[in-house]
N, C-alpha and C. Protein backbone atom coordinates (compact mmCIF):
# COMPACT_ATOMS: atom_id res chain seq x y z
N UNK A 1 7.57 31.57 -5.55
CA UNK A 1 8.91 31.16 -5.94
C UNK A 1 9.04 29.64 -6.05
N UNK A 2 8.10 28.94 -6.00
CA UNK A 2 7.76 27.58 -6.31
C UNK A 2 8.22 27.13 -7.23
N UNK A 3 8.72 27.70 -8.53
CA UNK A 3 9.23 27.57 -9.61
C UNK A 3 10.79 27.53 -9.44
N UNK A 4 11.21 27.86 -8.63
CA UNK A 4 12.95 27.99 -8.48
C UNK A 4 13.59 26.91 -7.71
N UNK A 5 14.94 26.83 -8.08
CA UNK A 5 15.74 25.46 -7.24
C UNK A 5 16.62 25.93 -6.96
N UNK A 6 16.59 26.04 -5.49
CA UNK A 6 17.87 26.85 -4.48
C UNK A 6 18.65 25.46 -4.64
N UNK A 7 19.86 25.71 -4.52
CA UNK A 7 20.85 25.34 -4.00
C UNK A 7 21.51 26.11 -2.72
N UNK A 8 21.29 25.39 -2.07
CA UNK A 8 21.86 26.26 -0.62
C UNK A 8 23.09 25.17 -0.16
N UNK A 9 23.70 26.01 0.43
CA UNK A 9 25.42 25.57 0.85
C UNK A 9 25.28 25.95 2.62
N UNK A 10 25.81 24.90 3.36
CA UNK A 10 25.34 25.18 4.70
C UNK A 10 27.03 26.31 5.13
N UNK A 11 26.38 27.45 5.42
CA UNK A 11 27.49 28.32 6.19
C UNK A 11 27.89 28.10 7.29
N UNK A 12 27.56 27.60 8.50
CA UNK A 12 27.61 27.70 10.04
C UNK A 12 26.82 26.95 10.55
N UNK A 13 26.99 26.70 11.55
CA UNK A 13 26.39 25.96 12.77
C UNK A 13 26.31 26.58 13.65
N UNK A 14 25.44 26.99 14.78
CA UNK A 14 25.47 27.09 16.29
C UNK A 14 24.56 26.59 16.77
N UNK A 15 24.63 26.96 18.13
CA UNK A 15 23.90 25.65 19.35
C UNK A 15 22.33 26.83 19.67
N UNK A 16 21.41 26.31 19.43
CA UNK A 16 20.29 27.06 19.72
C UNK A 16 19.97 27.43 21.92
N UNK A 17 21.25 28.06 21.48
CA UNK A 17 20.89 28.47 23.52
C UNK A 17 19.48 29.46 23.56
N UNK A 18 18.42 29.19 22.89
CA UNK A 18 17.35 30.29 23.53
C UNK A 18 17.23 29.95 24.81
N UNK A 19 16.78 28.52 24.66
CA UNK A 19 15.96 28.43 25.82
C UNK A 19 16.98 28.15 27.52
N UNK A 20 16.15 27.91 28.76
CA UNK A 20 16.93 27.51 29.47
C UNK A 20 17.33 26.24 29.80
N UNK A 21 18.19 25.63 29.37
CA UNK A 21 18.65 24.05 29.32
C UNK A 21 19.38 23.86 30.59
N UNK A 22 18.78 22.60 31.25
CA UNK A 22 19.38 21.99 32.36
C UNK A 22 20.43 21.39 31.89
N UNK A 23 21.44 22.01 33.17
CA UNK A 23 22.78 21.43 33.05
C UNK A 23 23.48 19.85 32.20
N UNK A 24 22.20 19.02 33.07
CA UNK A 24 22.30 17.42 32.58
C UNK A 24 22.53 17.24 31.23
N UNK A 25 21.44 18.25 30.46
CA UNK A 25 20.80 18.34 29.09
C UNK A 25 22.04 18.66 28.59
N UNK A 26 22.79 19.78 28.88
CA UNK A 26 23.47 20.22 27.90
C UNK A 26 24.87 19.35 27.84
N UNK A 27 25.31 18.84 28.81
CA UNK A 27 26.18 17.63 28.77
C UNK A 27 25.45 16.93 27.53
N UNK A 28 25.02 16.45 27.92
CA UNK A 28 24.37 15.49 26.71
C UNK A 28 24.41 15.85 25.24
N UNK A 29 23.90 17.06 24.81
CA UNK A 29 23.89 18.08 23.77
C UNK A 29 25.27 18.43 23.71
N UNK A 30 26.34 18.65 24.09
CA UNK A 30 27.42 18.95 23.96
C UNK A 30 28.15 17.74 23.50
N UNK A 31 28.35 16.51 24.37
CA UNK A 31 28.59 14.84 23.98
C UNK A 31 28.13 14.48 22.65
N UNK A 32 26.80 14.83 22.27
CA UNK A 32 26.69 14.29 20.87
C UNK A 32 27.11 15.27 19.64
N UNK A 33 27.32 16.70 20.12
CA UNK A 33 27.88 17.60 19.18
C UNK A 33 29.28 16.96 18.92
N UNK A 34 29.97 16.46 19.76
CA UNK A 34 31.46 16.27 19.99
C UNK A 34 31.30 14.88 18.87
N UNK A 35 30.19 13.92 18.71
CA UNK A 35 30.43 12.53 18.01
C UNK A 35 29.38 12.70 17.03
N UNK A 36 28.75 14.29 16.32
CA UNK A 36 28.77 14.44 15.20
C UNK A 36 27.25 14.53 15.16
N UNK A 37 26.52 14.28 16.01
CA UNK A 37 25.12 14.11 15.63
C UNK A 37 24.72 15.65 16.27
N UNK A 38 23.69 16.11 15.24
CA UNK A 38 22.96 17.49 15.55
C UNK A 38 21.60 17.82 16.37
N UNK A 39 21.66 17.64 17.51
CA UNK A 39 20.81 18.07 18.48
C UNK A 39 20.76 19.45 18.89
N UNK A 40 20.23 19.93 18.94
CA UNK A 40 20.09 21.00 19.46
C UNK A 40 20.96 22.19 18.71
N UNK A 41 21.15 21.98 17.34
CA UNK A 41 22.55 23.05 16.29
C UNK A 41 20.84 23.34 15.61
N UNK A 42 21.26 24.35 15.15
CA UNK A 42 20.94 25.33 14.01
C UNK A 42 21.73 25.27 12.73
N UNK A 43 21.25 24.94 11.58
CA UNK A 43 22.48 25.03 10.47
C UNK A 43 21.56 26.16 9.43
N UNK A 44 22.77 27.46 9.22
CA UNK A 44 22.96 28.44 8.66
C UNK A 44 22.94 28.11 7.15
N UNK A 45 21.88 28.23 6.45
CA UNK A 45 22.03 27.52 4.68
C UNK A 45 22.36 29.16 4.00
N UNK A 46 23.23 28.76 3.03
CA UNK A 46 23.12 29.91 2.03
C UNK A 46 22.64 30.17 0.60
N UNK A 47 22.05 30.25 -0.28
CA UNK A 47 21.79 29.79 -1.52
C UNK A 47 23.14 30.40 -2.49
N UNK A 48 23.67 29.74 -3.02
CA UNK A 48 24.61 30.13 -3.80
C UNK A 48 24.10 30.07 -4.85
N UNK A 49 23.54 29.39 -5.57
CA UNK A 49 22.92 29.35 -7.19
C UNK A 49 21.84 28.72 -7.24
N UNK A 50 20.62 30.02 -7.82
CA UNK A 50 18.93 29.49 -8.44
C UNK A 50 19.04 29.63 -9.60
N UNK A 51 18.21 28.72 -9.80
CA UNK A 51 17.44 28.76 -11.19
C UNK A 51 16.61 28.27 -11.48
N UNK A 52 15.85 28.25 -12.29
CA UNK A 52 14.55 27.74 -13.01
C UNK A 52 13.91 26.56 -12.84
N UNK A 53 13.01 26.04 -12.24
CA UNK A 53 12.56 24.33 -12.74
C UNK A 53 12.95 24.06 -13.65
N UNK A 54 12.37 24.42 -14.67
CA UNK A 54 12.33 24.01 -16.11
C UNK A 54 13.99 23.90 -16.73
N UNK A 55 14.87 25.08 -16.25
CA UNK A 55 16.22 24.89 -16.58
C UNK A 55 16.74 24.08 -16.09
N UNK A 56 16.64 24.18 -15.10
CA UNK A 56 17.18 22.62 -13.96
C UNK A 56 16.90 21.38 -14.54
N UNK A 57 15.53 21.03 -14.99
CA UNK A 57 15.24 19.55 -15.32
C UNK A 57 16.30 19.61 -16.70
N UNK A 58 15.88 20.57 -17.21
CA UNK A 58 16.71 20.55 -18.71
C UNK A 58 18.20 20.24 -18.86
N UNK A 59 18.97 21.16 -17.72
CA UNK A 59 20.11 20.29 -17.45
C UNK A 59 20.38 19.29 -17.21
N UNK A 60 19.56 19.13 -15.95
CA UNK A 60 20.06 17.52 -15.70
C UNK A 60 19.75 16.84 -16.17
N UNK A 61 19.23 16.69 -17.43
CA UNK A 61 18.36 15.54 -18.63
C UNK A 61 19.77 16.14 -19.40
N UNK A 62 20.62 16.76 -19.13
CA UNK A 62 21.88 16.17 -19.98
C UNK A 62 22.88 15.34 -19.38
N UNK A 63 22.94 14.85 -18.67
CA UNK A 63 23.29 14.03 -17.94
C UNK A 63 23.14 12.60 -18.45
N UNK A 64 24.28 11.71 -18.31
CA UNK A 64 23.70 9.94 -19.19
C UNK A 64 22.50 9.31 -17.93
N UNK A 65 21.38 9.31 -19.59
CA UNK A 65 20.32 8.44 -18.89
C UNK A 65 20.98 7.39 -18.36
N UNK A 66 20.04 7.25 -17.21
CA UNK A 66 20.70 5.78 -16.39
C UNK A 66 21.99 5.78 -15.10
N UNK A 67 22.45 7.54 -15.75
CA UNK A 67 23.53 7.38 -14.82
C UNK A 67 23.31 7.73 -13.36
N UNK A 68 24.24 6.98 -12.29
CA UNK A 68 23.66 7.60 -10.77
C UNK A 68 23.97 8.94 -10.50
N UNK A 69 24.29 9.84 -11.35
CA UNK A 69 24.58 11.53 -10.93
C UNK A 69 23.65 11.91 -11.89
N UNK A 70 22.80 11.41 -12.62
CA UNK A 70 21.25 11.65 -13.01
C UNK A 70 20.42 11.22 -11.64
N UNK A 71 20.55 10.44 -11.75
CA UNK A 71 19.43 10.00 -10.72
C UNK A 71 19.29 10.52 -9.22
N UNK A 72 20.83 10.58 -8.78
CA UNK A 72 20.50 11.90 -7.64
C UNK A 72 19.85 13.05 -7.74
N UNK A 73 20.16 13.99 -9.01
CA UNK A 73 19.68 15.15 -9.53
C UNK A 73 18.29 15.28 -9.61
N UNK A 74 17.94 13.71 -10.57
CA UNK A 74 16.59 14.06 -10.52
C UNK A 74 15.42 13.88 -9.49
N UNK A 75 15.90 13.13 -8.52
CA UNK A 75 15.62 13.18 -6.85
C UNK A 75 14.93 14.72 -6.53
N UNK A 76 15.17 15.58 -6.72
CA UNK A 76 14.64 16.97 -6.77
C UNK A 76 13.49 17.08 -7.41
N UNK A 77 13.49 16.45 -9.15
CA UNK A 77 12.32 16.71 -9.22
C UNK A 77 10.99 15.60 -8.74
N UNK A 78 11.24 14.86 -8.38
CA UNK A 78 10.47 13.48 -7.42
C UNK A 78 10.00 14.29 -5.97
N UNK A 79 11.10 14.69 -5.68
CA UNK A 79 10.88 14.32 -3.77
C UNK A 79 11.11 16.48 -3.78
N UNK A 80 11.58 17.38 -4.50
CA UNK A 80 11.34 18.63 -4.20
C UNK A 80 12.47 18.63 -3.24
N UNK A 81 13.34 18.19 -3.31
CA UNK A 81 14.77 18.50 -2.27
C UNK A 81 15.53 16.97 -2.54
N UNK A 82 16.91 17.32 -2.40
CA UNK A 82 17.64 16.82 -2.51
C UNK A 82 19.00 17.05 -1.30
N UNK A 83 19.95 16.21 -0.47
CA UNK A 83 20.87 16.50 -0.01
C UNK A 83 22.39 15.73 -0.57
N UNK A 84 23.11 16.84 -0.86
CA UNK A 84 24.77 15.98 -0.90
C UNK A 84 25.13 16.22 0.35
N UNK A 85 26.11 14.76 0.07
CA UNK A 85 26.98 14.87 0.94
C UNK A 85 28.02 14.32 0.67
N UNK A 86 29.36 14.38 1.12
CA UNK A 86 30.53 14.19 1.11
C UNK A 86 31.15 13.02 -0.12
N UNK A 87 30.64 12.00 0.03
CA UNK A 87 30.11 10.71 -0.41
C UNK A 87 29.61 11.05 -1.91
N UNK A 88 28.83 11.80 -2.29
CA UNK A 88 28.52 12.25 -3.76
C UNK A 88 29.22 12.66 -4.31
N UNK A 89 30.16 13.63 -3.86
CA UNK A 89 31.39 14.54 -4.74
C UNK A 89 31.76 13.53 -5.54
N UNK A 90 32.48 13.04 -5.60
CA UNK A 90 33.02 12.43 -6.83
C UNK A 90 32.59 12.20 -7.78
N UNK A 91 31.09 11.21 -7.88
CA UNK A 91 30.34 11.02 -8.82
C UNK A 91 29.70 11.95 -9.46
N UNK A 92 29.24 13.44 -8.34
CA UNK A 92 28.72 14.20 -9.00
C UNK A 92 29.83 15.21 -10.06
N UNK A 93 30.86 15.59 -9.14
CA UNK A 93 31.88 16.30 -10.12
C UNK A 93 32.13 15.38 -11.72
N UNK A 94 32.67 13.86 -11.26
CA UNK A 94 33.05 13.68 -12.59
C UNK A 94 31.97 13.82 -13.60
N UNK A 95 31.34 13.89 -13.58
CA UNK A 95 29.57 13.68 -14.22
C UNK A 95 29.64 15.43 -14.33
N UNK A 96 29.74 16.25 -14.10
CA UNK A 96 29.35 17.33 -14.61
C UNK A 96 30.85 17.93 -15.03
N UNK A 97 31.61 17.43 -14.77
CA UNK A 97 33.15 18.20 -15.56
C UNK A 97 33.21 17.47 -16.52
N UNK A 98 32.43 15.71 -17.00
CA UNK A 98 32.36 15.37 -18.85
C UNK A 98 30.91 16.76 -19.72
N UNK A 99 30.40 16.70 -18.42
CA UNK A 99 29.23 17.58 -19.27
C UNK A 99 29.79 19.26 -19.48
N UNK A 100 30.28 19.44 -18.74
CA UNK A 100 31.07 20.53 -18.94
C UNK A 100 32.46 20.79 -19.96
N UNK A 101 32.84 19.59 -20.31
CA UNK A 101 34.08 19.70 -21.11
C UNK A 101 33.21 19.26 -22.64
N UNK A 102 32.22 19.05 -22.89
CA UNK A 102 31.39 18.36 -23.98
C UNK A 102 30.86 19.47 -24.53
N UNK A 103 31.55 20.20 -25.82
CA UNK A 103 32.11 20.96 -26.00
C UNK A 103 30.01 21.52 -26.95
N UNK A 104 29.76 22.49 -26.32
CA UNK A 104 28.26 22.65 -27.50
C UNK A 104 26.74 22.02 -25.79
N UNK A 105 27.28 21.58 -25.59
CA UNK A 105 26.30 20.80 -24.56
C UNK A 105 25.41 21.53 -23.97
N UNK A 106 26.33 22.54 -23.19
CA UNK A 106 26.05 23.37 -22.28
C UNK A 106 25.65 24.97 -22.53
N UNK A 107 24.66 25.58 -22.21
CA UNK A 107 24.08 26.92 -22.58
C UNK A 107 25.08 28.08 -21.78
N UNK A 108 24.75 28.97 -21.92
CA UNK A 108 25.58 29.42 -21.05
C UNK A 108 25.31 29.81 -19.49
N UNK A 109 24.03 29.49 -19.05
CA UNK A 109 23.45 29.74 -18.07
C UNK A 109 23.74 28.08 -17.25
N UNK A 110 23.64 27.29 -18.26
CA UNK A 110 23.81 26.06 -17.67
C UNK A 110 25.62 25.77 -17.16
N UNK A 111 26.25 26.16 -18.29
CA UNK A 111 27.74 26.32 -17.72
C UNK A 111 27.84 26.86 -17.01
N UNK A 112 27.33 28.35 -16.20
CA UNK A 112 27.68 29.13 -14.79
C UNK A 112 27.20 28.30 -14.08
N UNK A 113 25.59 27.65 -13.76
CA UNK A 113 25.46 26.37 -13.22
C UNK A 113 26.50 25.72 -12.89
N UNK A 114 27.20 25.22 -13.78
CA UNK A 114 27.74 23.97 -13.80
C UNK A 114 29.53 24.65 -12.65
N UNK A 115 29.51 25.62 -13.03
CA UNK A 115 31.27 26.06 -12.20
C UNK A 115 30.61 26.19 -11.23
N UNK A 116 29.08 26.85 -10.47
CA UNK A 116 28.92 27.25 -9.50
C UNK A 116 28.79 25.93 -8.53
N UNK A 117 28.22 24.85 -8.98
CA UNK A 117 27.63 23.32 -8.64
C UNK A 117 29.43 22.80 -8.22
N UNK A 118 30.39 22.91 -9.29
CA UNK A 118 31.75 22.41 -9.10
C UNK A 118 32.36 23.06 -7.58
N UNK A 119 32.33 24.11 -7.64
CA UNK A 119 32.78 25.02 -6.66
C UNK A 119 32.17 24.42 -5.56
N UNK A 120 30.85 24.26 -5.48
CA UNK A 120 29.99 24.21 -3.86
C UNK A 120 30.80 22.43 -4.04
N UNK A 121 30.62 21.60 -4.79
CA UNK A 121 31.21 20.32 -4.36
C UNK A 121 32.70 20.31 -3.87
N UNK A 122 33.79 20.77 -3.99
CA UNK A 122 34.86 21.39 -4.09
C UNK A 122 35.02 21.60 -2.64
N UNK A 123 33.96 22.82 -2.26
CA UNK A 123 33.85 23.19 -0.95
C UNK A 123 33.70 21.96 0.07
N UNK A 124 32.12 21.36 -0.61
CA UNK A 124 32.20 20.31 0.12
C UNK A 124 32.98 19.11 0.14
N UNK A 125 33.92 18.72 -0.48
CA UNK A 125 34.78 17.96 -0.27
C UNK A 125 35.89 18.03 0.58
N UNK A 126 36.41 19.32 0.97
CA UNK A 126 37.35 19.60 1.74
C UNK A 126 36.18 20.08 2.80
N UNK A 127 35.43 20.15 3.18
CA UNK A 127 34.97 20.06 5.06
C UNK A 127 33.82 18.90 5.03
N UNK A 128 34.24 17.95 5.53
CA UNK A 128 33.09 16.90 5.71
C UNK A 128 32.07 17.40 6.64
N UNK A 129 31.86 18.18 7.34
CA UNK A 129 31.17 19.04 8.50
C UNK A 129 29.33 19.69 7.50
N UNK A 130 30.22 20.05 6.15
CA UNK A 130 29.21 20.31 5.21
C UNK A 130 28.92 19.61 4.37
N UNK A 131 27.27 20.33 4.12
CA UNK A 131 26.24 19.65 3.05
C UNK A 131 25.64 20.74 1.91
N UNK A 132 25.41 20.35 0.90
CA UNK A 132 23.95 20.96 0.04
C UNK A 132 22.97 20.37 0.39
N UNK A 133 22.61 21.72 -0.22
CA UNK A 133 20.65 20.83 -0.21
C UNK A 133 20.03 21.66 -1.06
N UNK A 134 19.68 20.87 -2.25
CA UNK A 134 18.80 21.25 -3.43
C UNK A 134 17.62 21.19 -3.19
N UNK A 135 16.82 22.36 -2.95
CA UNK A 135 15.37 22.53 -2.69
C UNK A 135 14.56 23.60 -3.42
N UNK A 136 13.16 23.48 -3.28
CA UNK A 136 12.25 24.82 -3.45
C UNK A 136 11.99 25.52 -2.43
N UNK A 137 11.70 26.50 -2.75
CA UNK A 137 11.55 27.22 -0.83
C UNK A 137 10.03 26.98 -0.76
């Protein structure tokens, strides 16, 4: 499946209690859960929308050369993963709602792309708690 680009949407968080953690520890682990940093969490990914290498690059090569919501995108095909976060929404939405309103542009596989990509940013804009992460498995 080397060929495919998950987009995964993080569902949940919990605290990995397998093991037995000393009291001290979990103060600690609890303190930095409380000021945001992830020690000891588990994060629950979901894939909401795959597709193709090859479709993927193809989309996002519609995107304006040069632009920085190209250049995040194509971060995936460089580095094989990519993460948004909170901080991207904007640039990435406006950048794919001109490519989306650009009337002929878009295939039709690339337009479900493109509402499914809107939606997960959407999501992530209203909970800062969440991320994507564009990867291969």
């Amino acid at each position: 499946m080397a060929d495919q680009v998950f987009f995964y949407r993080l569902s949940r968080k919990f605290v990995d209690e397998q093991f037995d953690v000393p009291e001290e520890a979990k103060e600690v682990m609890y303190y930095s859960l409380a000021i945001g940093h992830h020690l000891g969490i588990v994060d629950c990914l979901r894939a909401d929308l795959v597709c193709s290498q090859d479709g993927y690059r193809n989309w996002v090569a519609k995107l304006p050369a040069g632009s920085e919501a190209r250049r995040k995108m194509e971060g995936f095909l460089t580095f094989s993963e990519i993460t948004v976060y909170r901080e991207h929404c904007h640039m990435l939405a406006c950048a794919f709602d001109r490519l989306r309103k650009a009337e002929g542009r878009l295939s039709e596989s690339e337009l479900g792309w493109t509402d499914t990509f809107m939606d997960q940013l959407t999501a992530l804009y209203n909970d800062p708690h969440m991320y994507l992460m564009i990867r291969s498995r």
